[in-house]
PDB file of N, CA and C in Angstrom:
ATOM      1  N   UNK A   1      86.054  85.615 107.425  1.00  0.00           N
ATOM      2  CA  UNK A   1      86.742  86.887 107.270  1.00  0.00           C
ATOM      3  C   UNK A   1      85.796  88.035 107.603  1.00  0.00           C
ATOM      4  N   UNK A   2      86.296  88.981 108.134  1.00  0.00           N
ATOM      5  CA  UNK A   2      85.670  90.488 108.640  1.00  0.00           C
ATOM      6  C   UNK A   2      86.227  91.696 108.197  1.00  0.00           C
ATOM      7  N   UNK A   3      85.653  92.472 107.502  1.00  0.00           N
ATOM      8  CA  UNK A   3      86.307  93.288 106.790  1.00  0.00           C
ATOM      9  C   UNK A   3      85.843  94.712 107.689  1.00  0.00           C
ATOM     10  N   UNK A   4      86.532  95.721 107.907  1.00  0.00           N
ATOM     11  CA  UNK A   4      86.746  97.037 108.675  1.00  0.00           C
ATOM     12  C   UNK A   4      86.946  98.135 107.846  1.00  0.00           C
ATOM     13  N   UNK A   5      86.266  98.952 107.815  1.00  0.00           N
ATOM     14  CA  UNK A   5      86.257 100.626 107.323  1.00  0.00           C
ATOM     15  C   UNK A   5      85.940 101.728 107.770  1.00  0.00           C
ATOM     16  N   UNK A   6      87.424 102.283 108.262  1.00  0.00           N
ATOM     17  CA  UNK A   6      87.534 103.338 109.115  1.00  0.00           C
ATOM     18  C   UNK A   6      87.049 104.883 108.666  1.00  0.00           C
ATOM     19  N   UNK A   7      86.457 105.516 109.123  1.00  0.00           N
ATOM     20  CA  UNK A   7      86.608 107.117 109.007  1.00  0.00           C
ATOM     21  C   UNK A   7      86.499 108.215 109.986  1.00  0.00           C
ATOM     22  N   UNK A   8      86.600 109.534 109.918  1.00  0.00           N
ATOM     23  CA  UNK A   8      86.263 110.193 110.946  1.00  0.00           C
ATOM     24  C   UNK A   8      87.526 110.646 111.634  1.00  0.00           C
ATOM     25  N   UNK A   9      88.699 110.498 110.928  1.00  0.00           N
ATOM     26  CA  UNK A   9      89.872 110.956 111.872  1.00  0.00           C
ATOM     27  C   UNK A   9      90.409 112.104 111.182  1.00  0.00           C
ATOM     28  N   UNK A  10      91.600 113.018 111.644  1.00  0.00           N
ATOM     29  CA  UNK A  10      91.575 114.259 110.889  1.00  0.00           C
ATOM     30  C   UNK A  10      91.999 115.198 112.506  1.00  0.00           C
ATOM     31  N   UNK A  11      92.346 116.789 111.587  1.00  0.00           N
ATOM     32  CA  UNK A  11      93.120 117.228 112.363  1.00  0.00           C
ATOM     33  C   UNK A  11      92.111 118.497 113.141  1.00  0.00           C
ATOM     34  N   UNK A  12      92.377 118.042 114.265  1.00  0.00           N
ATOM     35  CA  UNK A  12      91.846 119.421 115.553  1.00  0.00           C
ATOM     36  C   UNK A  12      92.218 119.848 116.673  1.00  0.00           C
ATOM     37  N   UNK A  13      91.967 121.269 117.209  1.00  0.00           N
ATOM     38  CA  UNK A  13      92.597 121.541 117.874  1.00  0.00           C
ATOM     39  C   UNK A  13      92.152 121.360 119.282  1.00  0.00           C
ATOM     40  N   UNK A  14      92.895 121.627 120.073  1.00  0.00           N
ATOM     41  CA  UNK A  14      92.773 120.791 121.718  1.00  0.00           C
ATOM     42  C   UNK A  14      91.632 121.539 122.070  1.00  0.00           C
ATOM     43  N   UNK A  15      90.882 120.503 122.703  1.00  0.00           N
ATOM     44  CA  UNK A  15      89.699 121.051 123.066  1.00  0.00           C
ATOM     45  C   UNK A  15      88.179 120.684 122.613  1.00  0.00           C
ATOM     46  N   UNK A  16      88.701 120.467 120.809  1.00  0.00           N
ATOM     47  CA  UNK A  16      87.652 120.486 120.022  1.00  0.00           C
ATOM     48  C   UNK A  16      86.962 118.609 120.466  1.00  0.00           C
ATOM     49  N   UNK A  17      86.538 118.224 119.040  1.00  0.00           N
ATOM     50  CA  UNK A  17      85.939 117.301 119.250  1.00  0.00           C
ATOM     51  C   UNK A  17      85.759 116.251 117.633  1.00  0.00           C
ATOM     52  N   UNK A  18      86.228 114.870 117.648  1.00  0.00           N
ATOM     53  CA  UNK A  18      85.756 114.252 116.367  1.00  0.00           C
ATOM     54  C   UNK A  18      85.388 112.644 116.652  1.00  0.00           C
ATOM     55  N   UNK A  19      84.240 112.445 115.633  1.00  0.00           N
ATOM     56  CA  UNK A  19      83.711 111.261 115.823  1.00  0.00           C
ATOM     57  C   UNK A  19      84.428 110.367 114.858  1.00  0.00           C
ATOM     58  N   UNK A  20      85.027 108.948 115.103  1.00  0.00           N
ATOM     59  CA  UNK A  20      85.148 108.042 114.729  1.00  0.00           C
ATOM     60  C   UNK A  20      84.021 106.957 113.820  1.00  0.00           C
ATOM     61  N   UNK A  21      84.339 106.124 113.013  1.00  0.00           N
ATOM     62  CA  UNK A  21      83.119 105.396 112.425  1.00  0.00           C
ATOM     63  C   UNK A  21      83.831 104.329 112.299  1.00  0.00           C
ATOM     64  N   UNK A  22      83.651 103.542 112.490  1.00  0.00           N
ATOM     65  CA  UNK A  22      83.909 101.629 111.960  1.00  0.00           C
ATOM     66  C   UNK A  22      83.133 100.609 111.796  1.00  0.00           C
ATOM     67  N   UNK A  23      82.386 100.081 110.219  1.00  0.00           N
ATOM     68  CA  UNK A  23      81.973  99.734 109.740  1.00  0.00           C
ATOM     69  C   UNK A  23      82.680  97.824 109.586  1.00  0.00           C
ATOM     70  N   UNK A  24      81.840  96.956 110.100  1.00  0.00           N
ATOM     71  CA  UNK A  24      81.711  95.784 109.922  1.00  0.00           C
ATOM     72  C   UNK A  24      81.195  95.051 108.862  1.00  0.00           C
ATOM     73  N   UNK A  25      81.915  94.236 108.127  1.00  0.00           N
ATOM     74  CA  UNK A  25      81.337  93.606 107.061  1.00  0.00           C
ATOM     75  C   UNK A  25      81.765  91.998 106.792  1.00  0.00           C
ATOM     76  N   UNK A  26      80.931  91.056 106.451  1.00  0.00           N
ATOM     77  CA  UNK A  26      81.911  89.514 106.212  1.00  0.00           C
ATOM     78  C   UNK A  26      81.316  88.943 107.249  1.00  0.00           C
ATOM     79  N   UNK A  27      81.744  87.493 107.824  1.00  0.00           N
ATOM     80  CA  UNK A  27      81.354  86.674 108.501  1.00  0.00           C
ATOM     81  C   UNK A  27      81.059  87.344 109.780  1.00  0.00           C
ATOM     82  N   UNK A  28      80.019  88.123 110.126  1.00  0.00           N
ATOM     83  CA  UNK A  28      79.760  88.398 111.429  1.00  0.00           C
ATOM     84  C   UNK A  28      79.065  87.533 112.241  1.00  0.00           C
ATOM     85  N   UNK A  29      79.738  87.250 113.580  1.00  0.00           N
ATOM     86  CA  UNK A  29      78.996  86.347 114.175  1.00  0.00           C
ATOM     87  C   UNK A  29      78.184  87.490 115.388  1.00  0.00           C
ATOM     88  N   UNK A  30      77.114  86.838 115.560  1.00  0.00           N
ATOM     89  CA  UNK A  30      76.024  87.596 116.227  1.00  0.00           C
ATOM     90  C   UNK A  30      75.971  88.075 117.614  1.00  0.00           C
ATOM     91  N   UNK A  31      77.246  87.347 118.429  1.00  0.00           N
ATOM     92  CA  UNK A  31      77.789  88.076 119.938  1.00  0.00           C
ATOM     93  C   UNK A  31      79.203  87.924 119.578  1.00  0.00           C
ATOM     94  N   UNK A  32      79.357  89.796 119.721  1.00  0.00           N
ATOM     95  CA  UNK A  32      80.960  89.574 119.264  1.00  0.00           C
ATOM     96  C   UNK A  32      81.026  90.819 120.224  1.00  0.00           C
ATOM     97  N   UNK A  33      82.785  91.478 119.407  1.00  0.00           N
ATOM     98  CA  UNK A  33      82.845  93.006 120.609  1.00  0.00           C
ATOM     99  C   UNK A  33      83.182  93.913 119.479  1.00  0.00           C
ATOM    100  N   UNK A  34      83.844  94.826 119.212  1.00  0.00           N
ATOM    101  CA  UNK A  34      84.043  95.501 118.970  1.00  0.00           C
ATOM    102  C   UNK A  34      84.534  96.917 119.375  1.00  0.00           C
ATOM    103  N   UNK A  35      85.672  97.593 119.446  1.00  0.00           N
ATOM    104  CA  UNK A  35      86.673  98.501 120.284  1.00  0.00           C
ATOM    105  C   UNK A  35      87.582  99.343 119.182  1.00  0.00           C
ATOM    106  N   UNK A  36      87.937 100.550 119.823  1.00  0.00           N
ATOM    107  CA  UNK A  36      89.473 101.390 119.325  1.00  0.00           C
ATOM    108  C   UNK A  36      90.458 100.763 120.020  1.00  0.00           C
ATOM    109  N   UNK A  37      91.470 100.705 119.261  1.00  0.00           N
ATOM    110  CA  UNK A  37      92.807 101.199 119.862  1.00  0.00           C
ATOM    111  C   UNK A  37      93.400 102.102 119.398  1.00  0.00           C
ATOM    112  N   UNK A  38      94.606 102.823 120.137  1.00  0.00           N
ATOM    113  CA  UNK A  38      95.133 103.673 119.335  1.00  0.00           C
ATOM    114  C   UNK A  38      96.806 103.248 119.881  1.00  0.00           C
ATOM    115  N   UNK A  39      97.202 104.056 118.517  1.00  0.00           N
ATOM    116  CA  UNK A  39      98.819 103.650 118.652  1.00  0.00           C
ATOM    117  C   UNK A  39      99.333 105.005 118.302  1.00  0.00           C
ATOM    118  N   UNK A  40     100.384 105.496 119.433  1.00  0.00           N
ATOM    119  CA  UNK A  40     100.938 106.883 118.893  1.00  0.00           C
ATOM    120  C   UNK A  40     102.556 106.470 119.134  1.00  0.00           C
ATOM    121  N   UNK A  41     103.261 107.744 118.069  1.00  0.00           N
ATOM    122  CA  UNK A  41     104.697 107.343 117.439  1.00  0.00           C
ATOM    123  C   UNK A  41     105.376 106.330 118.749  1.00  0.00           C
ATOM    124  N   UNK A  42     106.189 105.788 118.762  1.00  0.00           N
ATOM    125  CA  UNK A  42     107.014 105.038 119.803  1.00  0.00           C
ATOM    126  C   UNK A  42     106.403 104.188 121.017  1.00  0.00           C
ATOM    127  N   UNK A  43     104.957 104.567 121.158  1.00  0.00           N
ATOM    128  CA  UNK A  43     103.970 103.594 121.940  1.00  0.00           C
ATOM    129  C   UNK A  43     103.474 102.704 121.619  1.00  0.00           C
ATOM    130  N   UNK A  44     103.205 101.417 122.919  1.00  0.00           N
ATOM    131  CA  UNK A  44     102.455 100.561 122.215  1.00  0.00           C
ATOM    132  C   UNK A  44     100.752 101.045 122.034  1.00  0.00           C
ATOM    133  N   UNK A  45     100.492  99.815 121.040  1.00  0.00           N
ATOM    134  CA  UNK A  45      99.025 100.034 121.001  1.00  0.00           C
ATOM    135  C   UNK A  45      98.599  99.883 122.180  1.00  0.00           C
ATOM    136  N   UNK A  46      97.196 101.064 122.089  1.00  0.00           N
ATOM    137  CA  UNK A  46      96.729 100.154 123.413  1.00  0.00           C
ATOM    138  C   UNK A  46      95.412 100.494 123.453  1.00  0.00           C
ATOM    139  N   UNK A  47      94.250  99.762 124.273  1.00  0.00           N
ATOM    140  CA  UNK A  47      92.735 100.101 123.523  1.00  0.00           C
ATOM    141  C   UNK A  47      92.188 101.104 124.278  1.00  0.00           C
ATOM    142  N   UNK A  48      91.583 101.676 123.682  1.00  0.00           N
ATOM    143  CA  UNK A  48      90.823 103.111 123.796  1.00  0.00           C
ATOM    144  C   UNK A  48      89.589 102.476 124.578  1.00  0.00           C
ATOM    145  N   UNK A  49      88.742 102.321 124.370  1.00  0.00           N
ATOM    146  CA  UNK A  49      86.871 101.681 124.457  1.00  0.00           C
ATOM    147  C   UNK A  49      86.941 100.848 123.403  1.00  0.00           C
ATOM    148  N   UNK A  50      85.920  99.476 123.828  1.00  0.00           N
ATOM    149  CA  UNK A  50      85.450  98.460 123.531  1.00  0.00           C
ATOM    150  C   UNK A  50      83.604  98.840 123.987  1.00  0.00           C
ATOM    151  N   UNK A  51      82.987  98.101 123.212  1.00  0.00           N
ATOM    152  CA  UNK A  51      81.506  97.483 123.109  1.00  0.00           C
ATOM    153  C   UNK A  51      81.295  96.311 122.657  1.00  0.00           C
ATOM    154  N   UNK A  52      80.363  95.431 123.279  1.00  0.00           N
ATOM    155  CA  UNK A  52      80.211  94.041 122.875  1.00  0.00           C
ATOM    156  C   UNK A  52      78.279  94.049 122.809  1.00  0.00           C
ATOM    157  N   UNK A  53      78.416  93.019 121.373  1.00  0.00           N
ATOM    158  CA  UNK A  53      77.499  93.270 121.110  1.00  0.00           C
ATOM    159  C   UNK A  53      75.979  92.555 122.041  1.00  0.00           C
ATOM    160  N   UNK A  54      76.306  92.650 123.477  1.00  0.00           N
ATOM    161  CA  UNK A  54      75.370  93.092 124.984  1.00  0.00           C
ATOM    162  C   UNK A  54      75.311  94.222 124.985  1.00  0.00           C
ATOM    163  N   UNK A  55      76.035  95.335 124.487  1.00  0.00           N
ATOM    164  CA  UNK A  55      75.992  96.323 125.364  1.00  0.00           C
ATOM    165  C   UNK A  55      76.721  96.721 126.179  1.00  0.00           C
ATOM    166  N   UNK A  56      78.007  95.630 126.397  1.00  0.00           N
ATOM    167  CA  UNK A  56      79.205  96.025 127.502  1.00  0.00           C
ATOM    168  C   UNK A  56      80.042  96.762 127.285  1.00  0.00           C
ATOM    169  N   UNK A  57      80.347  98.359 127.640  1.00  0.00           N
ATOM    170  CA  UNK A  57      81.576  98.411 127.568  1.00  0.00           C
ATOM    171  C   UNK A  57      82.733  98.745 128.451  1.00  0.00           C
ATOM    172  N   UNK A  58      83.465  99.113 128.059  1.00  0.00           N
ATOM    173  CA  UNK A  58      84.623  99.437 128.845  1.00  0.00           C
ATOM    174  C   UNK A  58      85.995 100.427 128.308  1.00  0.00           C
ATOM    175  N   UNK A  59      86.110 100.589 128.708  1.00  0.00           N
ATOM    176  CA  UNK A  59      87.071 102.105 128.657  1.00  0.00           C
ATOM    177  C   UNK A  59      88.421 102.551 129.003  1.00  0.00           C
ATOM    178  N   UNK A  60      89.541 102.838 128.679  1.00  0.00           N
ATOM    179  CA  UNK A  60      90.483 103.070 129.355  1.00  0.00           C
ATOM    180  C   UNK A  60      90.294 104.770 130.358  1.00  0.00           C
ATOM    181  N   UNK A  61      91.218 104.465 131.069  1.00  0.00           N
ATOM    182  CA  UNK A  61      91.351 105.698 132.199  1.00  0.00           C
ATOM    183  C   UNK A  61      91.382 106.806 131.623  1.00  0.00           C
ATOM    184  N   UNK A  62      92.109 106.865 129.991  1.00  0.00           N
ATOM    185  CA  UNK A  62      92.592 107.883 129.680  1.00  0.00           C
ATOM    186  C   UNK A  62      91.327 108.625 129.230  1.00  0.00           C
ATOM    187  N   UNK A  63      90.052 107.508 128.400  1.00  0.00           N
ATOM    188  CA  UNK A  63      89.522 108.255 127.828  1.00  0.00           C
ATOM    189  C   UNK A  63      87.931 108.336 128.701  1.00  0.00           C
ATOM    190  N   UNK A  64      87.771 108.165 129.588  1.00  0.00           N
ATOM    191  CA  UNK A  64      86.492 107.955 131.011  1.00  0.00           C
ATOM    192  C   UNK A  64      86.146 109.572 130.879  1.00  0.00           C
ATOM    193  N   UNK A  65      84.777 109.869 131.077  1.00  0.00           N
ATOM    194  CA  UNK A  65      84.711 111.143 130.852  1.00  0.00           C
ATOM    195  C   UNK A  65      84.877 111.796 129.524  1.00  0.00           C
ATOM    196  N   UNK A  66      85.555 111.636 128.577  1.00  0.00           N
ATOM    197  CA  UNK A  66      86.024 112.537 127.193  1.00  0.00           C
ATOM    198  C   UNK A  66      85.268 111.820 126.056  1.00  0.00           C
ATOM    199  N   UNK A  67      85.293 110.375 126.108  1.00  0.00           N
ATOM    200  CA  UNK A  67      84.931 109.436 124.584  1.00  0.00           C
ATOM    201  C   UNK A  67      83.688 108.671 125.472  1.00  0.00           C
ATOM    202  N   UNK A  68      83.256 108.324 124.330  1.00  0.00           N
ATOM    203  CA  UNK A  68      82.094 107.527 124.518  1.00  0.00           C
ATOM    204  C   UNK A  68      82.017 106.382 123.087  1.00  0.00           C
ATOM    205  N   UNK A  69      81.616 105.105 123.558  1.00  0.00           N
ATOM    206  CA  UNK A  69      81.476 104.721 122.069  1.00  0.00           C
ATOM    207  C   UNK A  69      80.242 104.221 122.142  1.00  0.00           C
ATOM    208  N   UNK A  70      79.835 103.802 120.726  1.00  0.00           N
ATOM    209  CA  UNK A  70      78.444 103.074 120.528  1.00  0.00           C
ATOM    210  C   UNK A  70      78.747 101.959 119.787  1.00  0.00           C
ATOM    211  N   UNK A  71      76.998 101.884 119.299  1.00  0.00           N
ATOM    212  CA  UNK A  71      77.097 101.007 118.151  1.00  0.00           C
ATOM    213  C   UNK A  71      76.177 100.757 117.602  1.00  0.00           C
ATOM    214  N   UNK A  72      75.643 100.745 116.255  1.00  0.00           N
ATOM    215  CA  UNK A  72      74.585 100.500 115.727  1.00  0.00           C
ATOM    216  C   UNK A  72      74.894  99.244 114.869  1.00  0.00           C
ATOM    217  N   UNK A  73      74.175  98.101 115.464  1.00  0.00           N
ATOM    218  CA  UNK A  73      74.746  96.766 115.135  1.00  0.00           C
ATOM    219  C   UNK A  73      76.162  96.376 114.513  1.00  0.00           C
ATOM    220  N   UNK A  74      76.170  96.723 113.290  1.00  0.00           N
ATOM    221  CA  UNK A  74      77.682  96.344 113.115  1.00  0.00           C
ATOM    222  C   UNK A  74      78.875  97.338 112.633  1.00  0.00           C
ATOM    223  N   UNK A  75      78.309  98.666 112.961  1.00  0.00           N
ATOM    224  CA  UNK A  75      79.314  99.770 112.929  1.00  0.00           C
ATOM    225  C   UNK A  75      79.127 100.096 114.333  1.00  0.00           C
ATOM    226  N   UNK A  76      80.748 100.727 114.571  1.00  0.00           N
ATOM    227  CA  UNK A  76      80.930 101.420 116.077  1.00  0.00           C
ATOM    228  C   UNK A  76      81.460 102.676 115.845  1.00  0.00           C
ATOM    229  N   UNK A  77      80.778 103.419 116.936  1.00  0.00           N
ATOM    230  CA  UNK A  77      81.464 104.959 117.101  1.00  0.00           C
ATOM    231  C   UNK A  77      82.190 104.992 117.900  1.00  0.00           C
ATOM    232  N   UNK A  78      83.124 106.047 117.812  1.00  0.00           N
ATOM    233  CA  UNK A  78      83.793 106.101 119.364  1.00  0.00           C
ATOM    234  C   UNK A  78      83.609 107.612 118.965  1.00  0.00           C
ATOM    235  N   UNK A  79      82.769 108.916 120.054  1.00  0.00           N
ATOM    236  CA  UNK A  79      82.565 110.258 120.133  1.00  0.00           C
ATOM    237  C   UNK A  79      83.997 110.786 121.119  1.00  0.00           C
ATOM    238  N   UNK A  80      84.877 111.355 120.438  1.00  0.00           N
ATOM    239  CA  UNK A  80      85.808 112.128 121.350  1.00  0.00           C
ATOM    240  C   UNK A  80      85.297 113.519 121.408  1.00  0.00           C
ATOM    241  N   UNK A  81      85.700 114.083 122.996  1.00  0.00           N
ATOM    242  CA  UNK A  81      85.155 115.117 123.479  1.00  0.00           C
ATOM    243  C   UNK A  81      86.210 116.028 124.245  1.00  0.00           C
ATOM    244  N   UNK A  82      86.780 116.757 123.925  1.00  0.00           N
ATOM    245  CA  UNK A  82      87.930 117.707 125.163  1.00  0.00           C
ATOM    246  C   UNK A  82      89.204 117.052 124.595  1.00  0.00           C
ATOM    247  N   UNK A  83      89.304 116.712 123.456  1.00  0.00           N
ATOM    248  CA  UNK A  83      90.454 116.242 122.874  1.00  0.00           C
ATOM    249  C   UNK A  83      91.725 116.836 123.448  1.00  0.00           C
ATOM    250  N   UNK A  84      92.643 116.112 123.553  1.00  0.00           N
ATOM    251  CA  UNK A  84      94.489 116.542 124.124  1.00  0.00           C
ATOM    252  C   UNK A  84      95.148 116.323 123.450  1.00  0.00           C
ATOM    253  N   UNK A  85      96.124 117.101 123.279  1.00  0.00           N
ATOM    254  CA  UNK A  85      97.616 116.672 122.050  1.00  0.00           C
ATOM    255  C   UNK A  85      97.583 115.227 122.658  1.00  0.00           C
ATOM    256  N   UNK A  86      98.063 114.644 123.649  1.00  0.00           N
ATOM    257  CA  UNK A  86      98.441 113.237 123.968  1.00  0.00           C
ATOM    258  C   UNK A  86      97.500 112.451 123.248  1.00  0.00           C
ATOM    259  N   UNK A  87      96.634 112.834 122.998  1.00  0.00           N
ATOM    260  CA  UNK A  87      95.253 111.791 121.835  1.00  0.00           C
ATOM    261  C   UNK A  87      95.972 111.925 120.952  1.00  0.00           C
ATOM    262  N   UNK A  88      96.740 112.029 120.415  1.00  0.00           N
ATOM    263  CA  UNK A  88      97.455 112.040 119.056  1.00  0.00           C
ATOM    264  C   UNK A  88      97.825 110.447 118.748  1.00  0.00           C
ATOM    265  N   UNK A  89      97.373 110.305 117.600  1.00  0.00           N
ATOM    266  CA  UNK A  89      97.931 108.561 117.272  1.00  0.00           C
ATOM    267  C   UNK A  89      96.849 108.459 116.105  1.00  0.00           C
ATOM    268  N   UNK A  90      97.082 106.849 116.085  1.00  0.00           N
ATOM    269  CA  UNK A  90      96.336 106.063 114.377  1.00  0.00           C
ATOM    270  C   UNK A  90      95.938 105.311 115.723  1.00  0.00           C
ATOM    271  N   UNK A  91      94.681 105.754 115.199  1.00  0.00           N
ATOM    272  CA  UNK A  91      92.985 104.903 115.653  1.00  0.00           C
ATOM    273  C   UNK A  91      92.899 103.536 115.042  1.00  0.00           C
ATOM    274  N   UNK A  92      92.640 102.523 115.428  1.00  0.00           N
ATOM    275  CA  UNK A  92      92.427 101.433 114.984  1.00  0.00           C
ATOM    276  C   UNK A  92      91.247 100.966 115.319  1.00  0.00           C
ATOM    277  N   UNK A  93      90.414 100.007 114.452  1.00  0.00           N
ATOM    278  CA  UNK A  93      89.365  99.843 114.668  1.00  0.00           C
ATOM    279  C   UNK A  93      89.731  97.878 115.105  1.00  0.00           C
ATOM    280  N   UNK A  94      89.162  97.318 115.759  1.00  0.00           N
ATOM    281  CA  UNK A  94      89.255  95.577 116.031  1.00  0.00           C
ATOM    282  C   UNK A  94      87.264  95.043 116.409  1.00  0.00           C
ATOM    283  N   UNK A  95      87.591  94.239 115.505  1.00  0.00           N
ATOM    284  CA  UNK A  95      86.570  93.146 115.580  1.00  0.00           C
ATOM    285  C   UNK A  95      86.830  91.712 116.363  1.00  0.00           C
ATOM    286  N   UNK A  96      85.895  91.034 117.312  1.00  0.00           N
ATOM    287  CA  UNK A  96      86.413  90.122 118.107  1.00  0.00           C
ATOM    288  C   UNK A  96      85.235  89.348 118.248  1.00  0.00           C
ATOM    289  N   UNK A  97      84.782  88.169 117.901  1.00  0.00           N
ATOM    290  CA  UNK A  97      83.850  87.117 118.089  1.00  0.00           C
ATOM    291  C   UNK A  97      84.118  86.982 119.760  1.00  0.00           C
ATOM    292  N   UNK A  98      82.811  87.198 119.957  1.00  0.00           N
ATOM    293  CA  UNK A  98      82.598  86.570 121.494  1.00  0.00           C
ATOM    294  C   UNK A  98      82.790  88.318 122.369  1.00  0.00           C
ATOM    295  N   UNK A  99      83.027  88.174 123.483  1.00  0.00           N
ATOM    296  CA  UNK A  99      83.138  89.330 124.218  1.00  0.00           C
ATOM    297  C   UNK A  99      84.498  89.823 124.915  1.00  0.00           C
ATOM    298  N   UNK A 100      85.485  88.993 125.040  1.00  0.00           N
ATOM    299  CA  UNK A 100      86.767  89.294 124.843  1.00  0.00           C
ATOM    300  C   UNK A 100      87.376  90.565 124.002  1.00  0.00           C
ATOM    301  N   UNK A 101      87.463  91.532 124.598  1.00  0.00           N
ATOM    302  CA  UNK A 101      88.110  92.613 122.647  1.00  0.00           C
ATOM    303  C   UNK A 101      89.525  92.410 122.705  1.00  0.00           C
ATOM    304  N   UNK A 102      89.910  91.501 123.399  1.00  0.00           N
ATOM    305  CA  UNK A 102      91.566  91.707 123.966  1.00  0.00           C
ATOM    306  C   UNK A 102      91.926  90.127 123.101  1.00  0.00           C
ATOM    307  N   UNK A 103      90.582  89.516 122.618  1.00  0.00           N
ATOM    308  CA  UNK A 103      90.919  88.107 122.063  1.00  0.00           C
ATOM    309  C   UNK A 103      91.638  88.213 120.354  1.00  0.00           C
ATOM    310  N   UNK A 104      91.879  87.435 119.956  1.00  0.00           N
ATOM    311  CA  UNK A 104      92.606  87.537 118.884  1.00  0.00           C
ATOM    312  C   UNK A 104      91.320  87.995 117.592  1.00  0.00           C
ATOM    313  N   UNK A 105      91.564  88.923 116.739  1.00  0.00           N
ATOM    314  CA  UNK A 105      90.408  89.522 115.663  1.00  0.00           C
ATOM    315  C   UNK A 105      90.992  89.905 114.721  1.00  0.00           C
ATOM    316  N   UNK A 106      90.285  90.897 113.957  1.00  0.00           N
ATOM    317  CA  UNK A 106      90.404  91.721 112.995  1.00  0.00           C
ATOM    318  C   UNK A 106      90.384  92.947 113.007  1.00  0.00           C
ATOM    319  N   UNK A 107      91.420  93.852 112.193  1.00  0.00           N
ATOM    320  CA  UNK A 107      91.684  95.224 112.766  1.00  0.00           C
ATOM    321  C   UNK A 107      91.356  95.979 110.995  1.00  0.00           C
ATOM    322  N   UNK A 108      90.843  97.171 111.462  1.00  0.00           N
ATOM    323  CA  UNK A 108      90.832  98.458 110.279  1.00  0.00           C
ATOM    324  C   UNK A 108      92.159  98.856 109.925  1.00  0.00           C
ATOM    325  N   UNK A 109      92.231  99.523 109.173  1.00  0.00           N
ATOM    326  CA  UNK A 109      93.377  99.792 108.218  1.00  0.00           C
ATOM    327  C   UNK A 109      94.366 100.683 109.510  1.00  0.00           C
ATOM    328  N   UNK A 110      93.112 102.008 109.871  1.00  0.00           N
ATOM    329  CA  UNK A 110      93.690 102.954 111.026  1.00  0.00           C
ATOM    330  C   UNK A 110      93.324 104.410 110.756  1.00  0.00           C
ATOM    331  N   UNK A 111      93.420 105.200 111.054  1.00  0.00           N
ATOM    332  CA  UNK A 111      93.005 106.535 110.659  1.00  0.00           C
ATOM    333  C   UNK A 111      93.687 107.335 111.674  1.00  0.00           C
ATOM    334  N   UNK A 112      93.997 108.503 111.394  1.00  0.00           N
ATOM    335  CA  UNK A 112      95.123 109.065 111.954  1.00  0.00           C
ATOM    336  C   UNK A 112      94.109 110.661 112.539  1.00  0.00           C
ATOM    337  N   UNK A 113      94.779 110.456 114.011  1.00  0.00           N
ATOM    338  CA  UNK A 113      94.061 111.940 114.793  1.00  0.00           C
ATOM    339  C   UNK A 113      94.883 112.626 115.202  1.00  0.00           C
ATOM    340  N   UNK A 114      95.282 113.773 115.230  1.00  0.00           N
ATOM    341  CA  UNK A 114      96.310 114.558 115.644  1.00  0.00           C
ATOM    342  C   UNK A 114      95.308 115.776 115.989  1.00  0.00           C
ATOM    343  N   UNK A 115      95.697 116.278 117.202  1.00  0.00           N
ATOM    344  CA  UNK A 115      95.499 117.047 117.945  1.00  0.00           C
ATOM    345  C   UNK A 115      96.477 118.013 118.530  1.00  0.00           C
ATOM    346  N   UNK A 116      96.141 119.160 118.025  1.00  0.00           N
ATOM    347  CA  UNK A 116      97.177 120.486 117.929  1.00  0.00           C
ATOM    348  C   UNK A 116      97.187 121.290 119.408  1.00  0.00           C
ATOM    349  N   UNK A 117      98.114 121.808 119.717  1.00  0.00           N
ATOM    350  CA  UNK A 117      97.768 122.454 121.423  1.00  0.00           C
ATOM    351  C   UNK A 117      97.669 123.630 120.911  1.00  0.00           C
TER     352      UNK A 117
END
């Protein structure tokens, strides 16, 4: 079991900027990944940035340029930057043994970002 604890989400206005935190705890295995997704009203989820613990990551289109994530071993950041109302959604945090983030894991509760125009 892998336990997830989200923070860092909260309300700002377009333009501004907020950092994400997701904290790993429980059976960690020592090459895994770790990623956001986000889910906004009537959309599917879908992942923001991933990091694996190489160093790999990867990114959706939306957020290339604006977010960045990290990681300090078993917590991940994801830094949003030039935030857009369309960033609006519940952040999810996923844990994934191996380097797959798209493989089957463990997800954070969620934390909610809304972004005002």
């Amino acid at each position: 079991q892998v336990q997830l604890v989200e923070s860092g989400g909260g309300l700002v206005q377009a333009g501004g900027s907020l950092r994400l935190s997701c904290a790993a705890s429980g059976s960690i295995s020592s090459f895994n990944s770790m990623g956001w997704y986000r889910q906004a009203p009537g959309k599917e989820r879908e992942l923001v940035a991933s990091m694996s613990s190489v160093g790999r990551t990867n990114y959706a289109d939306s957020a290339k340029g604006r977010f960045t994530i990290s990681r300090d071993q078993n917590t991940v950041y994801l830094q949003m930057n030039s935030l857009k109302p369309e960033d609006t959604a519940v952040y999810y945090c996923k844990w994934t043994a191996g380097i797959i983030i798209y493989a089957s894991g463990y997800w954070g509760q969620g934390t909610q970002v809304t972004v005002s125009s």
